[in-house]
N, C-alpha and C. Protein backbone atom coordinates (compact mmCIF):
# COMPACT_ATOMS: atom_id res chain seq x y z
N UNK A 1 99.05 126.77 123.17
CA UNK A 1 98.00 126.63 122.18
C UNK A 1 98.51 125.84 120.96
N UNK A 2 99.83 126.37 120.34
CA UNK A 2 100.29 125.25 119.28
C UNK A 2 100.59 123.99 119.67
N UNK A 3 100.88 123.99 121.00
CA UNK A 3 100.69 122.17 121.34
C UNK A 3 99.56 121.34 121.03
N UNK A 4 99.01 122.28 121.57
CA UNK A 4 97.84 121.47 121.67
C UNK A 4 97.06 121.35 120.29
N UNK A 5 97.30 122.28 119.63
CA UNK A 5 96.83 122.21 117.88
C UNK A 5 97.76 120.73 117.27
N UNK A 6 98.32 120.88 117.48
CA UNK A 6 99.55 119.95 116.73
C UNK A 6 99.47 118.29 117.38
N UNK A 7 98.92 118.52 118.51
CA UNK A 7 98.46 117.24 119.51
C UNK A 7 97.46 116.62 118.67
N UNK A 8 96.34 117.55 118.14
CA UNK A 8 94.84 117.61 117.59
C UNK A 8 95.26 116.93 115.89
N UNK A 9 96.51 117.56 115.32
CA UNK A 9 96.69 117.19 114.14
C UNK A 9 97.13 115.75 114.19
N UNK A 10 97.98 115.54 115.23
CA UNK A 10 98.36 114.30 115.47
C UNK A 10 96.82 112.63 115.58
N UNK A 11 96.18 113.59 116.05
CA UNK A 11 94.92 112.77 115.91
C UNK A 11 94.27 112.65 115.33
N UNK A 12 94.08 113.49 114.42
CA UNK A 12 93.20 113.54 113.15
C UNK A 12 94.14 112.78 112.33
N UNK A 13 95.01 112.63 111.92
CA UNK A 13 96.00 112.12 111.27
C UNK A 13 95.56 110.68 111.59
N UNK A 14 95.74 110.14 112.50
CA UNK A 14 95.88 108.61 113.01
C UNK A 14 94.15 108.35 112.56
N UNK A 15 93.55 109.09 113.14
CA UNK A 15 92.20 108.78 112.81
C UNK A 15 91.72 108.61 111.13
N UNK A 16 92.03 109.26 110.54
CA UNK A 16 92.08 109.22 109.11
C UNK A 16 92.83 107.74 108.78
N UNK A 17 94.01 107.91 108.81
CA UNK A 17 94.40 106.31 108.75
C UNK A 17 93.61 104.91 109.29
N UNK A 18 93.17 105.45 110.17
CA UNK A 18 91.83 104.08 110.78
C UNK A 18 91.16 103.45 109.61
N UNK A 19 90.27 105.12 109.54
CA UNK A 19 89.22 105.21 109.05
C UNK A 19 89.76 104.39 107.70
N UNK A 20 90.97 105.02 106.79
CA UNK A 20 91.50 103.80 105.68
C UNK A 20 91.22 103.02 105.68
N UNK A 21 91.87 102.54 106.92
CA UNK A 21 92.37 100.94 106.39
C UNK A 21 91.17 100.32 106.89
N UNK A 22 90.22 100.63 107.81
CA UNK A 22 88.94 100.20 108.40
C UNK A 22 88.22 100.05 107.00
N UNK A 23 88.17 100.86 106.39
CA UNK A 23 87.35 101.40 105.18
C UNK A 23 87.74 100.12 103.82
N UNK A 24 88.97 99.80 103.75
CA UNK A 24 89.86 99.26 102.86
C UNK A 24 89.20 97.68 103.01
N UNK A 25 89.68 97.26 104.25
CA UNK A 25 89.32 96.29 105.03
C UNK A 25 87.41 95.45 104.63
N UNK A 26 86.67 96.46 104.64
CA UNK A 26 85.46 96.18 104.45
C UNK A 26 84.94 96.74 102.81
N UNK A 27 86.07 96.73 102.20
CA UNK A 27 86.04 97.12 100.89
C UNK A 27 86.24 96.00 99.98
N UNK A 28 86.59 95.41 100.58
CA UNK A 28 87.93 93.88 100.56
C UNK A 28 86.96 93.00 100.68
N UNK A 29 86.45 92.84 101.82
CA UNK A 29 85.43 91.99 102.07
C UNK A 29 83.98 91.74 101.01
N UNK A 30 84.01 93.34 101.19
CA UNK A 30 82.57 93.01 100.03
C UNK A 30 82.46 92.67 98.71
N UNK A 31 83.98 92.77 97.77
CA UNK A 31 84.55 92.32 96.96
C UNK A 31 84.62 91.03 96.63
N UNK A 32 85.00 90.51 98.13
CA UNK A 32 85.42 89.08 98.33
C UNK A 32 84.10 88.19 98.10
N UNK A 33 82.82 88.78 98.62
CA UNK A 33 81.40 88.35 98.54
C UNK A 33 80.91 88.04 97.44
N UNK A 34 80.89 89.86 96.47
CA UNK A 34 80.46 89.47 95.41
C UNK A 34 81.29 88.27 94.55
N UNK A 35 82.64 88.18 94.52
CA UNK A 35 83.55 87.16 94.02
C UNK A 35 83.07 85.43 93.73
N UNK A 36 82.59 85.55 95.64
CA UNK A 36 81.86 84.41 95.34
C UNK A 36 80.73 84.07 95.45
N UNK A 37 79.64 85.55 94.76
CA UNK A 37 78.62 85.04 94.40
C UNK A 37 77.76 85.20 95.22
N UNK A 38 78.02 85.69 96.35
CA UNK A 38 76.78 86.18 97.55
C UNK A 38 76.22 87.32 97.27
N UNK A 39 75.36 87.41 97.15
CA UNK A 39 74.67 89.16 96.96
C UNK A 39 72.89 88.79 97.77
N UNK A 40 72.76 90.35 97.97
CA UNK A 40 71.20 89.96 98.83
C UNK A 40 70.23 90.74 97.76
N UNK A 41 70.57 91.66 96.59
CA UNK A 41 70.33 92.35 95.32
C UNK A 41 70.29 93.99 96.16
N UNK A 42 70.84 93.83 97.36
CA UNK A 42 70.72 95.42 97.34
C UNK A 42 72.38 95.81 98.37
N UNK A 43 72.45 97.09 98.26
CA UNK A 43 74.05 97.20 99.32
C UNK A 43 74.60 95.56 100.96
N UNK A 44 75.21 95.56 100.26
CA UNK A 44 75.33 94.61 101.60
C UNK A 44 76.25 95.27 103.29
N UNK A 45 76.11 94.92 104.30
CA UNK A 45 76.49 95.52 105.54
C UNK A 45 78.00 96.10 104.73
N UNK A 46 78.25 95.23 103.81
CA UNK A 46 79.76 95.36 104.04
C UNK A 46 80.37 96.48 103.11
N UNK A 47 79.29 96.65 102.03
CA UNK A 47 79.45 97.77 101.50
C UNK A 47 79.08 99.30 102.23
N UNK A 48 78.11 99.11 103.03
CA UNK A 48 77.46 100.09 103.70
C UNK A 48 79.08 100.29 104.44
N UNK A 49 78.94 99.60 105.37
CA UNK A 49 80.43 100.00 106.03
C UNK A 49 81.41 100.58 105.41
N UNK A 50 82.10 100.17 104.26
CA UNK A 50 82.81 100.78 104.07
C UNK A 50 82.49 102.18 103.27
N UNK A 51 81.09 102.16 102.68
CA UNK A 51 80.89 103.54 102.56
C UNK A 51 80.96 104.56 103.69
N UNK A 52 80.61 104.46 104.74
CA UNK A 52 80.75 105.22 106.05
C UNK A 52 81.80 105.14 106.39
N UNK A 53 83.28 104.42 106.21
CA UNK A 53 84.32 104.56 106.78
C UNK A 53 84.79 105.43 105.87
N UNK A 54 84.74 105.49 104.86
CA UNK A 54 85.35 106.50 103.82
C UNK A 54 84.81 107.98 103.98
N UNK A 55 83.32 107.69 103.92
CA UNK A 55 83.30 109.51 104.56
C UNK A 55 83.78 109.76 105.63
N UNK A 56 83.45 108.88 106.71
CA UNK A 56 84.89 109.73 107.69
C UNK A 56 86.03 109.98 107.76
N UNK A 57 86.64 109.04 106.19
CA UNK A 57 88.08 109.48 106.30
C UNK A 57 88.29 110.95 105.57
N UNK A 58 86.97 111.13 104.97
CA UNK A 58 86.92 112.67 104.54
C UNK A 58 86.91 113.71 105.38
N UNK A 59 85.90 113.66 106.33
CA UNK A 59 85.77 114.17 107.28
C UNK A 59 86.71 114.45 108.23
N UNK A 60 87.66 113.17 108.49
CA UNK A 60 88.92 113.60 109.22
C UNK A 60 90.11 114.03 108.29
N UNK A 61 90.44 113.79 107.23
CA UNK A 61 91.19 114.24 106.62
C UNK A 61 90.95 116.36 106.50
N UNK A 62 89.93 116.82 106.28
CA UNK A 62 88.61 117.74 105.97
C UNK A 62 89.48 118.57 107.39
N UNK A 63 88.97 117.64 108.73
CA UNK A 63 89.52 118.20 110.30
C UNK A 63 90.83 118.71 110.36
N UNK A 64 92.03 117.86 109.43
CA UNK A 64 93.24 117.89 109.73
C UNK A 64 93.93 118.98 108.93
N UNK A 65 93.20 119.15 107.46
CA UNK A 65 93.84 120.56 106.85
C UNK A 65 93.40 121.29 107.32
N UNK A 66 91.99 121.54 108.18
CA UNK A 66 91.75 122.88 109.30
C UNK A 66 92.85 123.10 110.20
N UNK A 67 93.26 122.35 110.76
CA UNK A 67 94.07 122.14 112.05
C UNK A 67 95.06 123.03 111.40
N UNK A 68 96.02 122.27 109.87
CA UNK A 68 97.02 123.09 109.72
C UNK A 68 97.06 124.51 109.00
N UNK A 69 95.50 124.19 108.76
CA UNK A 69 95.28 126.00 108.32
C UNK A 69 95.86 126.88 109.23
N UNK A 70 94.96 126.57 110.87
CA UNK A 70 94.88 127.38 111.85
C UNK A 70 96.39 127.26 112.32
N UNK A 71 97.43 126.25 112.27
CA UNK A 71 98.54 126.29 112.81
C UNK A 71 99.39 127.29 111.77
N UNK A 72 99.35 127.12 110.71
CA UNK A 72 99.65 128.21 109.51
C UNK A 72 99.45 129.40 109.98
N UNK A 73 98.45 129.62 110.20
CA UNK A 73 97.78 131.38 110.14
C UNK A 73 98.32 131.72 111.75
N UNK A 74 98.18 130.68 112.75
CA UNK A 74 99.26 131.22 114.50
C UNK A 74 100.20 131.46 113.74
N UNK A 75 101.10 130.97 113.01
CA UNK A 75 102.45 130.93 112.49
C UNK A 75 103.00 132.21 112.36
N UNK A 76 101.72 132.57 110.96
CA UNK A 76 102.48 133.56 110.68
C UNK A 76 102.18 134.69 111.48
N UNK A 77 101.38 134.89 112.51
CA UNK A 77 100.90 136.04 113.55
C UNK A 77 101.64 135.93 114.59
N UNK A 78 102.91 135.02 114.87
CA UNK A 78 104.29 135.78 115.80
C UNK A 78 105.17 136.36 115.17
């Protein structure tokens, strides 16, 4: 069972990092837009995106201190 918890943390982990730099990435971009002057006067894809990559990096980040809650609390119950 702690394998497999710790397997789970291992993925939430990586996934959170995606979600970053995915997030970062299209953060960058939409920056880069307004910079030079492109705007449509309302959110553009690229902001939208990276708003949704960021809540999931909440969301997985959110997953991953569960994980080590629950690996915590097996811990201390051997």
């Amino acid at each position: 069972m702690q394998t497999f918890l710790v397997i789970l943390l291992v993925a939430a982990m990586i996934a959170t990092l995606v979600a970053l730099i995915r997030g970062i990435v299209a953060f960058l971009k939409s920056a880069s837009d307004e910079a030079h002057g492109i705007s449509t006067g309302g959110p553009s894809a690229s902001q939208l995106k990276s708003n949704r990559m960021m809540q999931q990096r909440i969301l997985f980040q959110a997953l991953a201190v569960l994980i080590v809650v629950v690996l915590l609390f097996a811990a201390g119950r051997t």
